[in-house]
N, C-alpha and C. Protein backbone atom coordinates (compact mmCIF):
# COMPACT_ATOMS: atom_id res chain seq x y z
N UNK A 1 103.84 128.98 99.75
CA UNK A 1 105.04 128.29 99.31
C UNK A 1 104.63 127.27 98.24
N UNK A 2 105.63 127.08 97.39
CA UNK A 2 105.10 126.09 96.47
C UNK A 2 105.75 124.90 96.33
N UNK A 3 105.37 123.82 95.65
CA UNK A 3 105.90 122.47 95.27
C UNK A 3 107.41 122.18 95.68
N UNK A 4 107.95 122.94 94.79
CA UNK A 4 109.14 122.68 94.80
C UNK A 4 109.83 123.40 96.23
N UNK A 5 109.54 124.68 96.57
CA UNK A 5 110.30 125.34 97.84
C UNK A 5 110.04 123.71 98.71
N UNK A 6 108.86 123.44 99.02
CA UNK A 6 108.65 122.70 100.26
C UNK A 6 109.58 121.66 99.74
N UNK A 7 109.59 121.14 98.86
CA UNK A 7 110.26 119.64 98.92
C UNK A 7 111.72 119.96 99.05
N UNK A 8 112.05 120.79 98.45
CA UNK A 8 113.65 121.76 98.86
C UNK A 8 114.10 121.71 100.34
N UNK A 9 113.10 122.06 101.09
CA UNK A 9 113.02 122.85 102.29
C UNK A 9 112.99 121.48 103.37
N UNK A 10 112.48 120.36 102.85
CA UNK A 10 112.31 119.21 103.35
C UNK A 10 113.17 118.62 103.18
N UNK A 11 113.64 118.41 102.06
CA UNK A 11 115.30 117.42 101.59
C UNK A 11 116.90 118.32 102.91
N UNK A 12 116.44 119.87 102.84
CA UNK A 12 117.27 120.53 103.72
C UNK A 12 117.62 120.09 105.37
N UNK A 13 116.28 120.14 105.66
CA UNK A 13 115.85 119.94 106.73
C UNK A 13 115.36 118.55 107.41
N UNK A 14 115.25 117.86 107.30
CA UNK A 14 114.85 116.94 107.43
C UNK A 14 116.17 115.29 107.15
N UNK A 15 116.19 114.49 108.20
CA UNK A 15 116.99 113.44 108.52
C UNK A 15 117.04 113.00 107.04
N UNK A 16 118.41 112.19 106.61
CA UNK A 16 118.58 111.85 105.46
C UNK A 16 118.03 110.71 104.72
N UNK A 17 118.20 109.74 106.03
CA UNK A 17 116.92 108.90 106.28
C UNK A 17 115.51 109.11 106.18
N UNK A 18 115.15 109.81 105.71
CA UNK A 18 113.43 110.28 106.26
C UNK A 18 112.55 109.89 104.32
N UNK A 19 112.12 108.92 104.37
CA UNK A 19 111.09 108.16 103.35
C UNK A 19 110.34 109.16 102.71
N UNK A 20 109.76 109.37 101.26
CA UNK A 20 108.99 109.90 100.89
C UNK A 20 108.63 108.69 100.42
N UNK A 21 106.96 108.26 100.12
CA UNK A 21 106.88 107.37 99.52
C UNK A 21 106.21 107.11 98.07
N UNK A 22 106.54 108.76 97.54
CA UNK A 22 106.16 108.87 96.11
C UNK A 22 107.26 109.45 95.21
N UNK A 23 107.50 109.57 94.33
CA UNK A 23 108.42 110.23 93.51
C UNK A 23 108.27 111.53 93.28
N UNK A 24 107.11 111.98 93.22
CA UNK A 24 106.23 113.33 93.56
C UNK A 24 105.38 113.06 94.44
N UNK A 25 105.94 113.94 95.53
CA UNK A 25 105.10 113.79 96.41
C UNK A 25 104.21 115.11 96.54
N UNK A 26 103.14 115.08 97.21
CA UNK A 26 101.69 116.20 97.01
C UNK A 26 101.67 116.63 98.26
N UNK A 27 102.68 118.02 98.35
CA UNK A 27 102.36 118.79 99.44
C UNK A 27 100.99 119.73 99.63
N UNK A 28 100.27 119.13 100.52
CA UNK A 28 98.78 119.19 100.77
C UNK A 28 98.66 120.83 101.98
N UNK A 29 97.64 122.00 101.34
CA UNK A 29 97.51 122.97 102.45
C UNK A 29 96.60 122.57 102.96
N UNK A 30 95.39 122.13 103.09
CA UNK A 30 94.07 122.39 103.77
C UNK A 30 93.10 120.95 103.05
N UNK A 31 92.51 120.70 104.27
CA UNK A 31 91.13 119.88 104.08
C UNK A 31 90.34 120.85 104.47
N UNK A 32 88.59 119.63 103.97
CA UNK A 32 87.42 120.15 104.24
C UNK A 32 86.73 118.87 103.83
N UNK A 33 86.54 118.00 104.86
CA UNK A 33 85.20 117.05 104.64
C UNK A 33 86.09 116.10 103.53
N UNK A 34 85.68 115.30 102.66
CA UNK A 34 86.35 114.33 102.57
C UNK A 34 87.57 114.69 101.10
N UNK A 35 87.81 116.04 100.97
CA UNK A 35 88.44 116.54 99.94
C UNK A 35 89.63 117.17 100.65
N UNK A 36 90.91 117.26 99.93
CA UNK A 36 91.84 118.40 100.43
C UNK A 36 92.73 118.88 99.09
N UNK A 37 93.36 119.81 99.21
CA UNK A 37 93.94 120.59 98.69
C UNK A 37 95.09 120.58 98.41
N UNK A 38 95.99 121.04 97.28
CA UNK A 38 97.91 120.88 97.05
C UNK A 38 97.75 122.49 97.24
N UNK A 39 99.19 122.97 97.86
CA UNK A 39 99.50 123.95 97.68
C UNK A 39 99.50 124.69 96.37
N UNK A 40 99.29 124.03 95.40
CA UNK A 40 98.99 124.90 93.59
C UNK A 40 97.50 124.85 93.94
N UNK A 41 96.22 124.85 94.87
CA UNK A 41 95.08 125.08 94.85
C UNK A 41 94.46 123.70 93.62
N UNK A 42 95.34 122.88 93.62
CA UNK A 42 94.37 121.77 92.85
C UNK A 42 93.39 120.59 94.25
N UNK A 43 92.23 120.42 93.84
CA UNK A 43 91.58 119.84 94.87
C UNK A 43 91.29 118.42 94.59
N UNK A 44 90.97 117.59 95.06
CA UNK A 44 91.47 116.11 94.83
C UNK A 44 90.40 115.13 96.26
N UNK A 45 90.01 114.22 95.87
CA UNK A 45 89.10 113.42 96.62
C UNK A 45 89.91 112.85 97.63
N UNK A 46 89.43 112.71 98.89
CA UNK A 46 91.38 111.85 99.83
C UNK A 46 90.92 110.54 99.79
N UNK A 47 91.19 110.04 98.97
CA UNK A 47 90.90 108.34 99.11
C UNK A 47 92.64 107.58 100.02
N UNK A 48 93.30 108.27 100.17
CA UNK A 48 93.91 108.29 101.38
C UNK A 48 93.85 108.05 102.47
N UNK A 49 93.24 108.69 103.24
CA UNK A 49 92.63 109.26 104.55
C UNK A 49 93.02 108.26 105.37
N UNK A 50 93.55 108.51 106.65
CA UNK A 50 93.89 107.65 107.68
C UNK A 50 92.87 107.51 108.96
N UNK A 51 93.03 106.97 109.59
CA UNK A 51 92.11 106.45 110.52
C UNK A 51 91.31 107.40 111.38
N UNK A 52 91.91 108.53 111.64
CA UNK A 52 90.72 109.60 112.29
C UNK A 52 89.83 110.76 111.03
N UNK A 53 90.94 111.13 109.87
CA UNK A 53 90.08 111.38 108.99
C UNK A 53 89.16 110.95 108.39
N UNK A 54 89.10 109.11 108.15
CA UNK A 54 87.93 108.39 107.84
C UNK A 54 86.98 108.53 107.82
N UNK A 55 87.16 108.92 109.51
CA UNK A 55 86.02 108.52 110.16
C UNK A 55 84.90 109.91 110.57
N UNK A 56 85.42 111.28 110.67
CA UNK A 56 85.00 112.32 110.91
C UNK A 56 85.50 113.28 109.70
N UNK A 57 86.52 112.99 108.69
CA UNK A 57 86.79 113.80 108.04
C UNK A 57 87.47 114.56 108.14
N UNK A 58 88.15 115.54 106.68
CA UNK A 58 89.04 116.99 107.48
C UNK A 58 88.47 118.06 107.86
N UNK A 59 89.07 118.69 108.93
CA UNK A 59 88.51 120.25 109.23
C UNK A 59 86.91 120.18 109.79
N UNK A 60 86.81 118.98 110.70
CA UNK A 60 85.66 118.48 111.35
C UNK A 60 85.85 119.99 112.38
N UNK A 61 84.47 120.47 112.52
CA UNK A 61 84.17 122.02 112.82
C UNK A 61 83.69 121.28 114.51
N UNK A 62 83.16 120.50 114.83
CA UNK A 62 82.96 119.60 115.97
C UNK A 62 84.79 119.40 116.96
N UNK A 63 84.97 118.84 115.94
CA UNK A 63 86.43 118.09 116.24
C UNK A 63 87.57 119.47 116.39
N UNK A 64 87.35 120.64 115.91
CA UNK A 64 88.51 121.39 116.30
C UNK A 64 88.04 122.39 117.13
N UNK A 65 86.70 122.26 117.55
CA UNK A 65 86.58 123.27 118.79
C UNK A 65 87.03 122.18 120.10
N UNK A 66 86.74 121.01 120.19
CA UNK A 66 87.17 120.56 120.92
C UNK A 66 88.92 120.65 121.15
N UNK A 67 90.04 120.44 120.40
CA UNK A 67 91.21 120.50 120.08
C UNK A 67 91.71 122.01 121.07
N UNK A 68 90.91 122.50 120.12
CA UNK A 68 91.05 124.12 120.94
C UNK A 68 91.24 124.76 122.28
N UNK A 69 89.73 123.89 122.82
CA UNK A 69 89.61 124.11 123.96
C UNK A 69 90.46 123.90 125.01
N UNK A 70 91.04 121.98 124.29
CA UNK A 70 92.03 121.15 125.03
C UNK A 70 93.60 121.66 125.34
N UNK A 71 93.87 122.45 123.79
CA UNK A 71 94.96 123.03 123.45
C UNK A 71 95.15 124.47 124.72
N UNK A 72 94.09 125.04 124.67
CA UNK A 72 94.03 125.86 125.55
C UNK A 72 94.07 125.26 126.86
N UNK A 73 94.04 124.76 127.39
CA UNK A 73 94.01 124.28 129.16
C UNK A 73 95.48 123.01 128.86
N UNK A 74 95.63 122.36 128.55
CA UNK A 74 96.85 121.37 128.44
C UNK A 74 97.42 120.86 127.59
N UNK A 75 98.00 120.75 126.58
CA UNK A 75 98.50 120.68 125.36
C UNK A 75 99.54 119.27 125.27
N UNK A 76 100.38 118.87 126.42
CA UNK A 76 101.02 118.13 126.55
C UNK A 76 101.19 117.71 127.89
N UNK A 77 101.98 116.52 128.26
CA UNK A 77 102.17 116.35 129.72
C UNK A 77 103.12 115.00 129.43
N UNK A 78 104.03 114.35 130.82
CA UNK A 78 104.27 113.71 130.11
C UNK A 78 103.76 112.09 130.40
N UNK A 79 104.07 111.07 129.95
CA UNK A 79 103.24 110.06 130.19
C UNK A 79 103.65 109.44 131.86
N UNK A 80 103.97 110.10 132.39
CA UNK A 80 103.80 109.27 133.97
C UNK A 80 102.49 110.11 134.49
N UNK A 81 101.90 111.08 133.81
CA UNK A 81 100.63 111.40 134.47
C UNK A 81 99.18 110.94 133.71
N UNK A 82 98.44 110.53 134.03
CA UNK A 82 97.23 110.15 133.25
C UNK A 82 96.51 111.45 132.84
């Protein structure tokens, strides 16, 4: 999908209320380590990055076998159980 479908598809879908906080905004497919990707395949440094990417990065190969595993046995629950 490209640039424009998604932001289409988002203005559609999505509360009217709901913030973008760029004028163009950069619909992103894929990380890898401290770089990620726009859906046009342009690649870009994430000087972005929020607090768990920081720190381990995207597409941490550690970090999504664990996810996996977790995803597989319990995925959700709700908070009256620890």
């Amino acid at each position: 999908m490209k640039t424009q479908e998604i932001l289409e598809k988002q203005k559609r879908h999505l509360w009217p209320n709901h913030i973008l906080y760029y004028s163009t905004p950069l619909p992103l497919e894929k990380g890898e380590g401290m770089y990620v990707w726009d859906v046009e395949g342009n690649k870009y440094l994430d000087f972005f990055a929020g607090i768990l990417t920081t720190s381990v990065g995207h597409n941490n190969p550690t970090v999504n076998q664990h996810i996996q595993e977790q995803a597989g046995k319990l995925l959700h629950t709700s908070t009256l159980y620890p």
